[in-house]
PDB file of N, CA and C in Angstrom:
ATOM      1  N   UNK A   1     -27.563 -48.872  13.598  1.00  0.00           N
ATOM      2  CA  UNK A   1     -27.416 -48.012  14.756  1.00  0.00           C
ATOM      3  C   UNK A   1     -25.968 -48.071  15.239  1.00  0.00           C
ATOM      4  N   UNK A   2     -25.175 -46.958  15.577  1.00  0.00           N
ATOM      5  CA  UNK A   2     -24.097 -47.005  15.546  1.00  0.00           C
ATOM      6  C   UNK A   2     -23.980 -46.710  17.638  1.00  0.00           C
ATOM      7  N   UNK A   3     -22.710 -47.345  18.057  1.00  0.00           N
ATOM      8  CA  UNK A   3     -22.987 -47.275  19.600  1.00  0.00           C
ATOM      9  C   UNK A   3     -21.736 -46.372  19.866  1.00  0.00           C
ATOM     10  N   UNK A   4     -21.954 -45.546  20.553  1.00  0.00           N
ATOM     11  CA  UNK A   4     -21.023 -44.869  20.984  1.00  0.00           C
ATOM     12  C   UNK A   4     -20.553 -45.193  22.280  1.00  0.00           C
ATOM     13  N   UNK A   5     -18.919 -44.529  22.703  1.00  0.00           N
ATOM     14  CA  UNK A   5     -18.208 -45.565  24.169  1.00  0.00           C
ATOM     15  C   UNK A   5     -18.164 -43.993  24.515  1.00  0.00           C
ATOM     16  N   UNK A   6     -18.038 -43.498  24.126  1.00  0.00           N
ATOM     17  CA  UNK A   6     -18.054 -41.893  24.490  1.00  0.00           C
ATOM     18  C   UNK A   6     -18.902 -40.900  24.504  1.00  0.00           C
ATOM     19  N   UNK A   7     -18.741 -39.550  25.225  1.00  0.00           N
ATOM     20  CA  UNK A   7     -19.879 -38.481  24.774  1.00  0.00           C
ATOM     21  C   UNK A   7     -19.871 -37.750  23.322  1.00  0.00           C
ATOM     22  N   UNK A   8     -20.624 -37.191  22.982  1.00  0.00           N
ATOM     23  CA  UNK A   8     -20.572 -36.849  21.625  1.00  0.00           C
ATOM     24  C   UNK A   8     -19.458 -35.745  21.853  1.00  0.00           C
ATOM     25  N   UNK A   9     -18.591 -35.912  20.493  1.00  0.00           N
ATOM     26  CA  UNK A   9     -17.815 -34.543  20.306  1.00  0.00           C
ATOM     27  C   UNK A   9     -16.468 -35.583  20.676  1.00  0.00           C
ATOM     28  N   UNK A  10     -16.378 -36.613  21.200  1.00  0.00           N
ATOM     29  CA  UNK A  10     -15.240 -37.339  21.442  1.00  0.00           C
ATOM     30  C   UNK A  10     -15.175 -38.574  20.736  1.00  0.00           C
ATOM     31  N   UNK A  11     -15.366 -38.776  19.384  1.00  0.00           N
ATOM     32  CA  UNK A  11     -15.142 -40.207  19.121  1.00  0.00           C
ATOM     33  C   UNK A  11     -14.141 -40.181  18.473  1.00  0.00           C
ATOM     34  N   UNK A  12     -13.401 -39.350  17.810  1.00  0.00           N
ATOM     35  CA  UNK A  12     -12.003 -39.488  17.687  1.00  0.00           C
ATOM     36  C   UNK A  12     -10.918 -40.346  18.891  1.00  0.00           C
ATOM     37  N   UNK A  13     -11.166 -40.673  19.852  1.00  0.00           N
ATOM     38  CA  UNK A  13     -10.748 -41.514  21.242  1.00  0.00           C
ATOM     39  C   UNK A  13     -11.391 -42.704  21.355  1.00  0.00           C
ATOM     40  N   UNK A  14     -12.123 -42.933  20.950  1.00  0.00           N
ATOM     41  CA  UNK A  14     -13.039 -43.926  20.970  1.00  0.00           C
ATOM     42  C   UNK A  14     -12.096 -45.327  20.664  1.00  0.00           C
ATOM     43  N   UNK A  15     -11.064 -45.209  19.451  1.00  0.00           N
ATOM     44  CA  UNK A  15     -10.349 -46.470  18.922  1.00  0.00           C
ATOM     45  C   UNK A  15      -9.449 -46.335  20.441  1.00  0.00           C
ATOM     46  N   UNK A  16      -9.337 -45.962  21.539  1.00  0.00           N
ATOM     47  CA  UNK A  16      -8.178 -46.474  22.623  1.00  0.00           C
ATOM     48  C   UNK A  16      -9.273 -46.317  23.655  1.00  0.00           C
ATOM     49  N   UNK A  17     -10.403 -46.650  23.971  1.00  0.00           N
ATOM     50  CA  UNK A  17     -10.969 -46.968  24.813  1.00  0.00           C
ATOM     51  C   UNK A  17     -10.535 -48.146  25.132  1.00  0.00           C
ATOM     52  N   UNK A  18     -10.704 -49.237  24.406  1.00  0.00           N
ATOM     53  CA  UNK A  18     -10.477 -50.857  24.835  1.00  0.00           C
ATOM     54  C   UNK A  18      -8.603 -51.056  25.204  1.00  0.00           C
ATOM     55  N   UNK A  19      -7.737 -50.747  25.432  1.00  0.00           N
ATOM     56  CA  UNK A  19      -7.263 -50.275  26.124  1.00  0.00           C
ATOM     57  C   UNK A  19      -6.986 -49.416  27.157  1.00  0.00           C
ATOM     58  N   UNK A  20      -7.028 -48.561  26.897  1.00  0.00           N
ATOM     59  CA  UNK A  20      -6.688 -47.481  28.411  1.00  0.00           C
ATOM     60  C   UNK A  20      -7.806 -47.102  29.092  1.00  0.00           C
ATOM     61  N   UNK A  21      -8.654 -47.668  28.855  1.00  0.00           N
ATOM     62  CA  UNK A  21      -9.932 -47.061  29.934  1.00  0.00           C
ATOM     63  C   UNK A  21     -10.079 -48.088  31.194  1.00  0.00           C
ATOM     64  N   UNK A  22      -8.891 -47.875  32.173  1.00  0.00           N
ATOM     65  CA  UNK A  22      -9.076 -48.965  33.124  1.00  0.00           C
ATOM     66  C   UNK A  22      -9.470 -48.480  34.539  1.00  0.00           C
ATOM     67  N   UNK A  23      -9.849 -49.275  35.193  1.00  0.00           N
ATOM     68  CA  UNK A  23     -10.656 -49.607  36.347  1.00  0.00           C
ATOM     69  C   UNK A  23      -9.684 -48.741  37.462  1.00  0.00           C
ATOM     70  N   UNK A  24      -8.456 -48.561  37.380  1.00  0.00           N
ATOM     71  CA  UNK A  24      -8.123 -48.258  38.810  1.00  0.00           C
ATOM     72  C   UNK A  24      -6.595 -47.871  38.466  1.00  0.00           C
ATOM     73  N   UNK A  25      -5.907 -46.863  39.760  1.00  0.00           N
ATOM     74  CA  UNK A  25      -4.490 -46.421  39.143  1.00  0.00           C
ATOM     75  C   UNK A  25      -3.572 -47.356  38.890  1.00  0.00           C
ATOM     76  N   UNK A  26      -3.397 -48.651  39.928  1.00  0.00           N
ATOM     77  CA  UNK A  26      -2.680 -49.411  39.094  1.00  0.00           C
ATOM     78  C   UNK A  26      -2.856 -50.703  38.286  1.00  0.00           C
ATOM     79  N   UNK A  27      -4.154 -50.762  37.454  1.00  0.00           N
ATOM     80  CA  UNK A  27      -4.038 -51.278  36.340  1.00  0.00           C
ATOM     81  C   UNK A  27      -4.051 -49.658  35.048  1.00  0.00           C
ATOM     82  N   UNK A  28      -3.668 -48.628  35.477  1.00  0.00           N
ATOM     83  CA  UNK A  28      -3.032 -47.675  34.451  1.00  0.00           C
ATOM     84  C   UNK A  28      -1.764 -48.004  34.710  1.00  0.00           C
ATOM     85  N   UNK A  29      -1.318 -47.583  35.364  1.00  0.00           N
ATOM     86  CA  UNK A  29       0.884 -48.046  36.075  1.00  0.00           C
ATOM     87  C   UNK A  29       0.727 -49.392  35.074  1.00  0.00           C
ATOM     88  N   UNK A  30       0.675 -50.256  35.070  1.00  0.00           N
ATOM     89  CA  UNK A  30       0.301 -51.401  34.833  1.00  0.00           C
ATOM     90  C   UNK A  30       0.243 -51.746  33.163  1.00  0.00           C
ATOM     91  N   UNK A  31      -0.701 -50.841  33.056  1.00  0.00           N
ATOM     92  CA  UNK A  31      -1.365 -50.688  30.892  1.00  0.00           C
ATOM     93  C   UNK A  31       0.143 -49.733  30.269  1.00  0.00           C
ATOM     94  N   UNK A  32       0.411 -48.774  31.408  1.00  0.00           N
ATOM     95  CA  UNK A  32       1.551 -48.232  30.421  1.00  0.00           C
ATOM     96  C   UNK A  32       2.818 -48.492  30.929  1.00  0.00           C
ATOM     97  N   UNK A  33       3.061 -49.532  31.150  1.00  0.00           N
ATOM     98  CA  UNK A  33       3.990 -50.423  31.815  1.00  0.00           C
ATOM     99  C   UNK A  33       4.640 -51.584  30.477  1.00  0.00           C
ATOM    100  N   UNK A  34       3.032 -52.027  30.497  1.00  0.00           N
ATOM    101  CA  UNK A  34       2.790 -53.044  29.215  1.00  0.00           C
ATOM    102  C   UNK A  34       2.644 -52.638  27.806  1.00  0.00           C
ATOM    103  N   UNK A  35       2.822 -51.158  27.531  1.00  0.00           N
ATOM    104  CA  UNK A  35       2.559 -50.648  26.192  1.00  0.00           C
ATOM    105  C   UNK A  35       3.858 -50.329  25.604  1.00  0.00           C
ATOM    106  N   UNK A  36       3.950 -50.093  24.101  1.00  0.00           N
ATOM    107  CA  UNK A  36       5.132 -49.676  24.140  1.00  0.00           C
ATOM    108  C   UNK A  36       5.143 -48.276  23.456  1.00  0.00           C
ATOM    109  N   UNK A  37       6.200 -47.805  23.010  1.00  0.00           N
ATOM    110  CA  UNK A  37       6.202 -46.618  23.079  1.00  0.00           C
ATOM    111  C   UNK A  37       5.455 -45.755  21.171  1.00  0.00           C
ATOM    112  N   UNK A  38       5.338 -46.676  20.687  1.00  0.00           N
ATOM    113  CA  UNK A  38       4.583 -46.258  19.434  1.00  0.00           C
ATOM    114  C   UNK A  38       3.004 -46.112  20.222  1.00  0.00           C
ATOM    115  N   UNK A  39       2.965 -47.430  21.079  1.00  0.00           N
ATOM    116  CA  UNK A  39       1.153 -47.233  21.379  1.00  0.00           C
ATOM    117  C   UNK A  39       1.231 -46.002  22.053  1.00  0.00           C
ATOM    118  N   UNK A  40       1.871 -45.817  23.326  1.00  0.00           N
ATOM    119  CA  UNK A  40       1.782 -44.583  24.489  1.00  0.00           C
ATOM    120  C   UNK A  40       1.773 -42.881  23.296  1.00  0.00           C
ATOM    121  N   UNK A  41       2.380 -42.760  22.104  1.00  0.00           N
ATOM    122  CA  UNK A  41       2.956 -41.773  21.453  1.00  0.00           C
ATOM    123  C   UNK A  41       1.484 -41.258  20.614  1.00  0.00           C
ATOM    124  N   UNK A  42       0.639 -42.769  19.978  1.00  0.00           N
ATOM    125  CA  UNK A  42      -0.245 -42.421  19.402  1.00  0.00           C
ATOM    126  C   UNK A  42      -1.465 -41.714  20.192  1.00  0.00           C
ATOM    127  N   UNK A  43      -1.519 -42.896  21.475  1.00  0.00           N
ATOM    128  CA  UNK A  43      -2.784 -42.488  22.930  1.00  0.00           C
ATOM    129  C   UNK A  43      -2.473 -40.825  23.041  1.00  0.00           C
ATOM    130  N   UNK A  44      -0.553 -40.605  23.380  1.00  0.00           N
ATOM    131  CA  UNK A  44      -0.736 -39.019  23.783  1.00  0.00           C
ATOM    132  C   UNK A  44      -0.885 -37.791  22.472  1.00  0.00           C
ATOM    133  N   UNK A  45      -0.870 -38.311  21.037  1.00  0.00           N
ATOM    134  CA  UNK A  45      -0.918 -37.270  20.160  1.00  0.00           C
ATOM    135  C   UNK A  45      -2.287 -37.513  20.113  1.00  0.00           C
ATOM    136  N   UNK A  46      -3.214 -38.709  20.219  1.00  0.00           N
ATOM    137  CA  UNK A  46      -5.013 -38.279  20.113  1.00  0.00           C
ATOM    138  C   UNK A  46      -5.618 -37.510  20.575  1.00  0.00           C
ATOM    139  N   UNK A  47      -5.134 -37.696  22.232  1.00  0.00           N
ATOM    140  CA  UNK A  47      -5.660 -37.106  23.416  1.00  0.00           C
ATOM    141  C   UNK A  47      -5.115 -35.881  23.817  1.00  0.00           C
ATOM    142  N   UNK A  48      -3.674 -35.026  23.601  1.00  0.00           N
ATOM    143  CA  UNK A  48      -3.465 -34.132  24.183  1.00  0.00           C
ATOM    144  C   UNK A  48      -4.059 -32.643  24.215  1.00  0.00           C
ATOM    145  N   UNK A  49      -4.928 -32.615  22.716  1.00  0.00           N
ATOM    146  CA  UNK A  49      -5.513 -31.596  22.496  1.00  0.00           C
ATOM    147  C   UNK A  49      -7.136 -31.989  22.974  1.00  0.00           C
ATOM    148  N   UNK A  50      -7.608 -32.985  22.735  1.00  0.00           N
ATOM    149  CA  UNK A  50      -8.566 -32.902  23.358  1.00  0.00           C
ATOM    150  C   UNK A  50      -8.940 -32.852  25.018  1.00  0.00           C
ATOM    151  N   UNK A  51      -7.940 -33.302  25.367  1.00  0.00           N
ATOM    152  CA  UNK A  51      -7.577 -32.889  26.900  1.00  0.00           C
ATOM    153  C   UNK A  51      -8.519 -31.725  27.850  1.00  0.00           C
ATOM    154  N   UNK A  52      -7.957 -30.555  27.485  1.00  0.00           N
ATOM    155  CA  UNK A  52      -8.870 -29.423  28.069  1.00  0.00           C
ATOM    156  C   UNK A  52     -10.481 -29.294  27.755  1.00  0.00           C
ATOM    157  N   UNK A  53     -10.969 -29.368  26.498  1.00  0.00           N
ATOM    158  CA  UNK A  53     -12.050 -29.897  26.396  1.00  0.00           C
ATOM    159  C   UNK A  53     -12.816 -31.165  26.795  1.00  0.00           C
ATOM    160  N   UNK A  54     -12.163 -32.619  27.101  1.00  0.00           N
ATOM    161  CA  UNK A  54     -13.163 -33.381  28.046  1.00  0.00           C
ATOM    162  C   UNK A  54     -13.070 -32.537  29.485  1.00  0.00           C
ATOM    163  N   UNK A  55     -11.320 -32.367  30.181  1.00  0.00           N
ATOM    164  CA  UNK A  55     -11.974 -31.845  31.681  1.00  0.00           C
ATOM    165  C   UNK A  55     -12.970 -30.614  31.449  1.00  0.00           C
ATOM    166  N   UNK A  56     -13.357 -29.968  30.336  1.00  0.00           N
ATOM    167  CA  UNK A  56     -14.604 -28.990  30.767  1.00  0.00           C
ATOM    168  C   UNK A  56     -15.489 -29.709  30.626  1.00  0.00           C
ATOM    169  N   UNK A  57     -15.859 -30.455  29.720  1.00  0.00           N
ATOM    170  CA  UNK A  57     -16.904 -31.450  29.899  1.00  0.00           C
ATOM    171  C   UNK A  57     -17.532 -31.759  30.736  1.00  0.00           C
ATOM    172  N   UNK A  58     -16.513 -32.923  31.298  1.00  0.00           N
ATOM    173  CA  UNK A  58     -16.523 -33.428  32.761  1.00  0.00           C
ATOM    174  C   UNK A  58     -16.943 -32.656  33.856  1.00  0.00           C
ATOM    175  N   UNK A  59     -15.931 -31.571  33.796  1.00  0.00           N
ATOM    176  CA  UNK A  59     -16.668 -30.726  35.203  1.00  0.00           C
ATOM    177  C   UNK A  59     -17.401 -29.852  35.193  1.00  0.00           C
ATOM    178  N   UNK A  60     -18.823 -30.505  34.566  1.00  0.00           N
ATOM    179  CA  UNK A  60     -20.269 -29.759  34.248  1.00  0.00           C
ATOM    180  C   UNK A  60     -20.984 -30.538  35.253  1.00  0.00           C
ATOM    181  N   UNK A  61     -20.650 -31.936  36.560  1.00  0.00           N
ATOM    182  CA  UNK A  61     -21.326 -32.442  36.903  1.00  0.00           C
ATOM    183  C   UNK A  61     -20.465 -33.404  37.972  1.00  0.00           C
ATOM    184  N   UNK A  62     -21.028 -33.731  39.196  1.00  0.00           N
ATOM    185  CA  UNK A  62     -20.324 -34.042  39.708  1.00  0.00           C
ATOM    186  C   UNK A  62     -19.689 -35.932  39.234  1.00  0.00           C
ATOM    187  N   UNK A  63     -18.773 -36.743  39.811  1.00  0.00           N
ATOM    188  CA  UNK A  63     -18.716 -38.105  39.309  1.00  0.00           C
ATOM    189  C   UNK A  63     -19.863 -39.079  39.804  1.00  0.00           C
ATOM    190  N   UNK A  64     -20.680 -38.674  40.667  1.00  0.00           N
ATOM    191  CA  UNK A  64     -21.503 -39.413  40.741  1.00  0.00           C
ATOM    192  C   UNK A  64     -22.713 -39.739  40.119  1.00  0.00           C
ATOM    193  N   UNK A  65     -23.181 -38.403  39.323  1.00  0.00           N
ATOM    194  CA  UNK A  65     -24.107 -38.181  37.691  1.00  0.00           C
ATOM    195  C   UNK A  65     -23.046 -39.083  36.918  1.00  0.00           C
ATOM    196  N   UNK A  66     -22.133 -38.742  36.379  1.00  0.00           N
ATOM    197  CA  UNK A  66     -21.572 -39.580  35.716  1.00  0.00           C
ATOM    198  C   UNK A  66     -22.477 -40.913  34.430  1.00  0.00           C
ATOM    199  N   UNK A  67     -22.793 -40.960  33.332  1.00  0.00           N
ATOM    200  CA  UNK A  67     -23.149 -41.774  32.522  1.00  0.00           C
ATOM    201  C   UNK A  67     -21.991 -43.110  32.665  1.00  0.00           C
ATOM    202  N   UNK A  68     -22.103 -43.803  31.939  1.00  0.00           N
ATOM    203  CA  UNK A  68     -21.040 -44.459  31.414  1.00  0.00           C
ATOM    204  C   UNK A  68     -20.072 -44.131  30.444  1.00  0.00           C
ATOM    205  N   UNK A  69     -20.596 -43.208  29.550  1.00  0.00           N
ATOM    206  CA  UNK A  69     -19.646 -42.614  28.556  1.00  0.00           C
ATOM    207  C   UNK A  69     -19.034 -41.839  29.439  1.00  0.00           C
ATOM    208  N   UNK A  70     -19.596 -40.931  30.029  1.00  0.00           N
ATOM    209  CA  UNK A  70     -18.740 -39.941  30.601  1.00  0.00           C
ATOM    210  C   UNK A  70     -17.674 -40.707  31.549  1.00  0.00           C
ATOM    211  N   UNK A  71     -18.253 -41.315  32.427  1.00  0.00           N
ATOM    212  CA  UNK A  71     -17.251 -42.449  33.155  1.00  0.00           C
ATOM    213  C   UNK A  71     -15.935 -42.695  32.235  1.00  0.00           C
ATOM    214  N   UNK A  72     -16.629 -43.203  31.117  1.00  0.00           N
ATOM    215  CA  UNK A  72     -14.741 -44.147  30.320  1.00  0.00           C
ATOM    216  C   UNK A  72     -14.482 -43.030  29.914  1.00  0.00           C
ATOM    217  N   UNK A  73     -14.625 -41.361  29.622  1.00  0.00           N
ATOM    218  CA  UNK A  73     -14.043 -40.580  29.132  1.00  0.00           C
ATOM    219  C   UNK A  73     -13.084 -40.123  30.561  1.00  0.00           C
ATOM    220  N   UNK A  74     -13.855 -39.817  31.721  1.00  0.00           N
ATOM    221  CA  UNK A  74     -13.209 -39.748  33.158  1.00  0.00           C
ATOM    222  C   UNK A  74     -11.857 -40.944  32.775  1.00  0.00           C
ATOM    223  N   UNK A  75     -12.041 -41.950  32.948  1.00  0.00           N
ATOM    224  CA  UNK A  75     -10.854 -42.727  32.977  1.00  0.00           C
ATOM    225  C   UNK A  75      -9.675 -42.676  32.264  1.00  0.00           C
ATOM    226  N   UNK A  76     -10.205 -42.665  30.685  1.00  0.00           N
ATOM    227  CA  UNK A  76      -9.363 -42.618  29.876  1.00  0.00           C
ATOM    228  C   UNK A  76      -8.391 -41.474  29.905  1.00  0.00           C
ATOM    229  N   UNK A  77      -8.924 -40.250  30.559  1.00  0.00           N
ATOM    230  CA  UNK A  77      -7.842 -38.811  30.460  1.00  0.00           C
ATOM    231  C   UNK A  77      -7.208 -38.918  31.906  1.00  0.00           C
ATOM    232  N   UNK A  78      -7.595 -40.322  32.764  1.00  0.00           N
ATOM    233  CA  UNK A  78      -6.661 -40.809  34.061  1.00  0.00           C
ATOM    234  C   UNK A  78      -5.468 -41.462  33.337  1.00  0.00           C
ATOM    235  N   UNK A  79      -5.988 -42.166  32.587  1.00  0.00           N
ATOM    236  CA  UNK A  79      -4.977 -43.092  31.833  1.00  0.00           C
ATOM    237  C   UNK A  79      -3.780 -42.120  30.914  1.00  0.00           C
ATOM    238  N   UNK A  80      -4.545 -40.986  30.607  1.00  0.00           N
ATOM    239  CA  UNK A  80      -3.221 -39.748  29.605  1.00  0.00           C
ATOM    240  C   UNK A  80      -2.519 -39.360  30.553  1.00  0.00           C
ATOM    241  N   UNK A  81      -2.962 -39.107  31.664  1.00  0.00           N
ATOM    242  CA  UNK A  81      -1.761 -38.853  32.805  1.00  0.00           C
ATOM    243  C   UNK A  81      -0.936 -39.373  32.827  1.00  0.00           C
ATOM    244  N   UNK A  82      -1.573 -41.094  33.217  1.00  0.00           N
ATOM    245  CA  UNK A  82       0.027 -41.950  33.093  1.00  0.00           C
ATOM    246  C   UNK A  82       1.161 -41.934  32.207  1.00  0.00           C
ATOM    247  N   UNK A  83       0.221 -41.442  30.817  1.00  0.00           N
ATOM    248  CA  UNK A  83       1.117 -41.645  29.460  1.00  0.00           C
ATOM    249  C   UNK A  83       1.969 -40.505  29.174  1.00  0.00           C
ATOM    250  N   UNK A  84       1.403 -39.379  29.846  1.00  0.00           N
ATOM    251  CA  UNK A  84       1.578 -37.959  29.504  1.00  0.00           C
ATOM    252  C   UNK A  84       3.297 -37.990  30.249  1.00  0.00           C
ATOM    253  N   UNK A  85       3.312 -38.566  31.536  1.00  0.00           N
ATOM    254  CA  UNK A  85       4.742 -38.693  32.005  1.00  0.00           C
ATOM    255  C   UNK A  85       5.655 -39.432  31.022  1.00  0.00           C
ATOM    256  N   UNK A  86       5.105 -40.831  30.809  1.00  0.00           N
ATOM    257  CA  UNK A  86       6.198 -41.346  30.133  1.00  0.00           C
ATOM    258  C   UNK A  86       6.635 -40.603  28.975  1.00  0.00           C
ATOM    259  N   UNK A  87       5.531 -40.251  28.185  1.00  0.00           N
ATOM    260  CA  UNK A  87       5.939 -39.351  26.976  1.00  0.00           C
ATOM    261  C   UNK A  87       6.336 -37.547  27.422  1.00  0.00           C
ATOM    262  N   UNK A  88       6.139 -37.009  28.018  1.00  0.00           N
ATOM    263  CA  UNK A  88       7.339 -36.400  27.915  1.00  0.00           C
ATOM    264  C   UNK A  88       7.882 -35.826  28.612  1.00  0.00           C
ATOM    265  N   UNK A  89       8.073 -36.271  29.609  1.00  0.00           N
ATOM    266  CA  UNK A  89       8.868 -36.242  30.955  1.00  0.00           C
ATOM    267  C   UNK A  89      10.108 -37.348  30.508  1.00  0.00           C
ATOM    268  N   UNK A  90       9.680 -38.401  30.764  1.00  0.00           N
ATOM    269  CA  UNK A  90      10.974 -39.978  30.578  1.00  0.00           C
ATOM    270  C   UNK A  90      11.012 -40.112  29.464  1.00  0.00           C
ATOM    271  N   UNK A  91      10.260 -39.750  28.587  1.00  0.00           N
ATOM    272  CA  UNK A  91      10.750 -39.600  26.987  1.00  0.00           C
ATOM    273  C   UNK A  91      11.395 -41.021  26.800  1.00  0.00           C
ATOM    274  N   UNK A  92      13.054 -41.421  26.286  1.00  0.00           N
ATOM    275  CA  UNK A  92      13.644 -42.196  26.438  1.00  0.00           C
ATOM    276  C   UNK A  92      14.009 -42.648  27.407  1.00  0.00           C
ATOM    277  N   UNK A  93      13.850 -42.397  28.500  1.00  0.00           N
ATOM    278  CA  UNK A  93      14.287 -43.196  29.316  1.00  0.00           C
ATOM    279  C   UNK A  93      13.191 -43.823  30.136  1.00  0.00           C
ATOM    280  N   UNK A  94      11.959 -44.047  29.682  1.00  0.00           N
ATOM    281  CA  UNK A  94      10.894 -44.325  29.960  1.00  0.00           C
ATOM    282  C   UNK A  94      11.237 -45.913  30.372  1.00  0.00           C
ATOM    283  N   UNK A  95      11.767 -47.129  29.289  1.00  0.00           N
ATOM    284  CA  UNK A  95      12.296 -47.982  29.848  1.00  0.00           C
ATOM    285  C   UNK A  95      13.010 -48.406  31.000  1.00  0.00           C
ATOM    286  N   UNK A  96      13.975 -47.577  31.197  1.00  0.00           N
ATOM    287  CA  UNK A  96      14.601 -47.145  32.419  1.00  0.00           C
ATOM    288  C   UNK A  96      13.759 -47.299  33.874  1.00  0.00           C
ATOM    289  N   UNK A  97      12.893 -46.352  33.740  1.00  0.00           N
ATOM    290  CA  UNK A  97      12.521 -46.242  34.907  1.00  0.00           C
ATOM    291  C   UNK A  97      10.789 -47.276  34.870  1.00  0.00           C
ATOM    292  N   UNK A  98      10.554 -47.864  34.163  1.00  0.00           N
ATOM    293  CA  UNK A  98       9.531 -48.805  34.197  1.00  0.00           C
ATOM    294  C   UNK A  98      10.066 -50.089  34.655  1.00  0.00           C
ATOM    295  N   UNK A  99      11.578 -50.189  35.013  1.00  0.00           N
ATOM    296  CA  UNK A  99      12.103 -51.467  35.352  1.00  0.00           C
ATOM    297  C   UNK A  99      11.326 -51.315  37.006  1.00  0.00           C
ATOM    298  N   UNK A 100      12.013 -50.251  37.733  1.00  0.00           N
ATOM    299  CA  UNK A 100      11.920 -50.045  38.799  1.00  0.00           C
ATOM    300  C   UNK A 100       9.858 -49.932  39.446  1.00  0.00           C
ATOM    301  N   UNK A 101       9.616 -49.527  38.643  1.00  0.00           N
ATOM    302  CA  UNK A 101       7.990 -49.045  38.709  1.00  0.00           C
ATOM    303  C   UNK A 101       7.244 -50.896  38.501  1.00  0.00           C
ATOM    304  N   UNK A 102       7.919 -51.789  37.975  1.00  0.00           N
ATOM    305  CA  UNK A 102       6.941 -52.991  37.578  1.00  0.00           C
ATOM    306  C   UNK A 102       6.840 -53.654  38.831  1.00  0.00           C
ATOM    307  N   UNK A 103       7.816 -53.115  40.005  1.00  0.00           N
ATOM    308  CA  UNK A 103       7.902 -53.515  41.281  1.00  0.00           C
ATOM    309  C   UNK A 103       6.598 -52.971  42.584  1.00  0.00           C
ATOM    310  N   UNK A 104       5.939 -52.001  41.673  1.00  0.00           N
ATOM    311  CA  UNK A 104       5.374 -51.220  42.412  1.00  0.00           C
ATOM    312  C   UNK A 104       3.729 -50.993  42.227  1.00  0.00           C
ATOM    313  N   UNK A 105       2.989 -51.428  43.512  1.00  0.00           N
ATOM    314  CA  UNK A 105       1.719 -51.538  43.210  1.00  0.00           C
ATOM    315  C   UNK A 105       1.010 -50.642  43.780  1.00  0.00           C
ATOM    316  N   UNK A 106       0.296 -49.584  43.170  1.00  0.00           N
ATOM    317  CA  UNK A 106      -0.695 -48.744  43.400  1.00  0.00           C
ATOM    318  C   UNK A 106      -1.881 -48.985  44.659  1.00  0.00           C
ATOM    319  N   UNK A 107      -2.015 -48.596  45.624  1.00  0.00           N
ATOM    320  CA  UNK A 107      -2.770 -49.554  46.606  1.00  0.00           C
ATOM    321  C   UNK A 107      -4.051 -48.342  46.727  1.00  0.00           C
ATOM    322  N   UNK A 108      -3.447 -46.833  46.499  1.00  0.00           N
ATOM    323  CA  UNK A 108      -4.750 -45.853  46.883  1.00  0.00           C
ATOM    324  C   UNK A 108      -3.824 -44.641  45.847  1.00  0.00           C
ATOM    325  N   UNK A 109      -4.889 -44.387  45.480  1.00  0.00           N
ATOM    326  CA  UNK A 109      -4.763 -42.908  44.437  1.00  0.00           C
ATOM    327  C   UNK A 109      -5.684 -41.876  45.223  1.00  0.00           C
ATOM    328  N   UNK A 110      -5.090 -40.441  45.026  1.00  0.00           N
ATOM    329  CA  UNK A 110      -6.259 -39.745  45.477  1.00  0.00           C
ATOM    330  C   UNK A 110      -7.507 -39.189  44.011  1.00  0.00           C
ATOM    331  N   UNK A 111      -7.652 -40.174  43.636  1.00  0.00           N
ATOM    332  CA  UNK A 111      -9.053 -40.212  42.333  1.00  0.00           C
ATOM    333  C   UNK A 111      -9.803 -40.358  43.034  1.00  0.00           C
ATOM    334  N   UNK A 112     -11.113 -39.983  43.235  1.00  0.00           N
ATOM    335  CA  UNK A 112     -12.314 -41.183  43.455  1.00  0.00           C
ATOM    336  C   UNK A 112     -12.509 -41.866  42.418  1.00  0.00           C
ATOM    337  N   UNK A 113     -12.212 -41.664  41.200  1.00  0.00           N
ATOM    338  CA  UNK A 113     -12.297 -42.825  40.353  1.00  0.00           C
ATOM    339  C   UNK A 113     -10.733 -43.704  40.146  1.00  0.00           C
ATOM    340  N   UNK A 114     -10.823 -44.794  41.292  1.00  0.00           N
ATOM    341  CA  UNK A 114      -9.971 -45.841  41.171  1.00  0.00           C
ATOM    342  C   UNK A 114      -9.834 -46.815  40.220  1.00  0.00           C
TER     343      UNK A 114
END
């Protein structure tokens, strides 16, 4: 029996669940803080196309239905946000400005999923 961390149609994502599927915005600040830029490059070429297809997914229901798969899929495309800046917004200079950011702790996001 094979277990799935995701909804069907998404297990191509499935290998960066155990990373980026975290609990709250700043243990994301935090995960792509601590990643480097081969991991952040692979997370955003898995996820960028599947992107528009989980948020339709997702917003078939409100977060409080929510499964658990659907939950770590919710998180994980919180977590492409984070990555989605560094990669390609700060691109290279992503180092740069993660000096200044390791100073800085996330206290309230407007997510309900923190």
């Amino acid at each position: 029996m094979t277990t799935h961390l995701l909804p069907p149609g998404f297990e191509t994502l499935e290998p960066f669940v155990d990373r980026w599927v975290c609990e709250s915005a700043d243990d994301r600040l935090k995960r792509r803080l601590g990643s480097t830029d081969a991991e952040r490059v692979e997370f955003f070429d898995a996820a960028k196309d599947r992107l528009q297809d989980g948020l339709t997914y997702l917003d078939k229901k409100p977060f409080t239905e929510y499964d658990d798969d659907e939950t770590r899929l919710m998180k994980l495309f919180l977590s492409f946000a984070h990555i989605a800046l560094a990669v390609e917004v700060q691109g290279d200079a992503e180092p740069k400005h993660a000096v200044g950011a390791r100073f800085m702790t996330i206290t309230q996001a407007p997510s309900a999923a923190r």
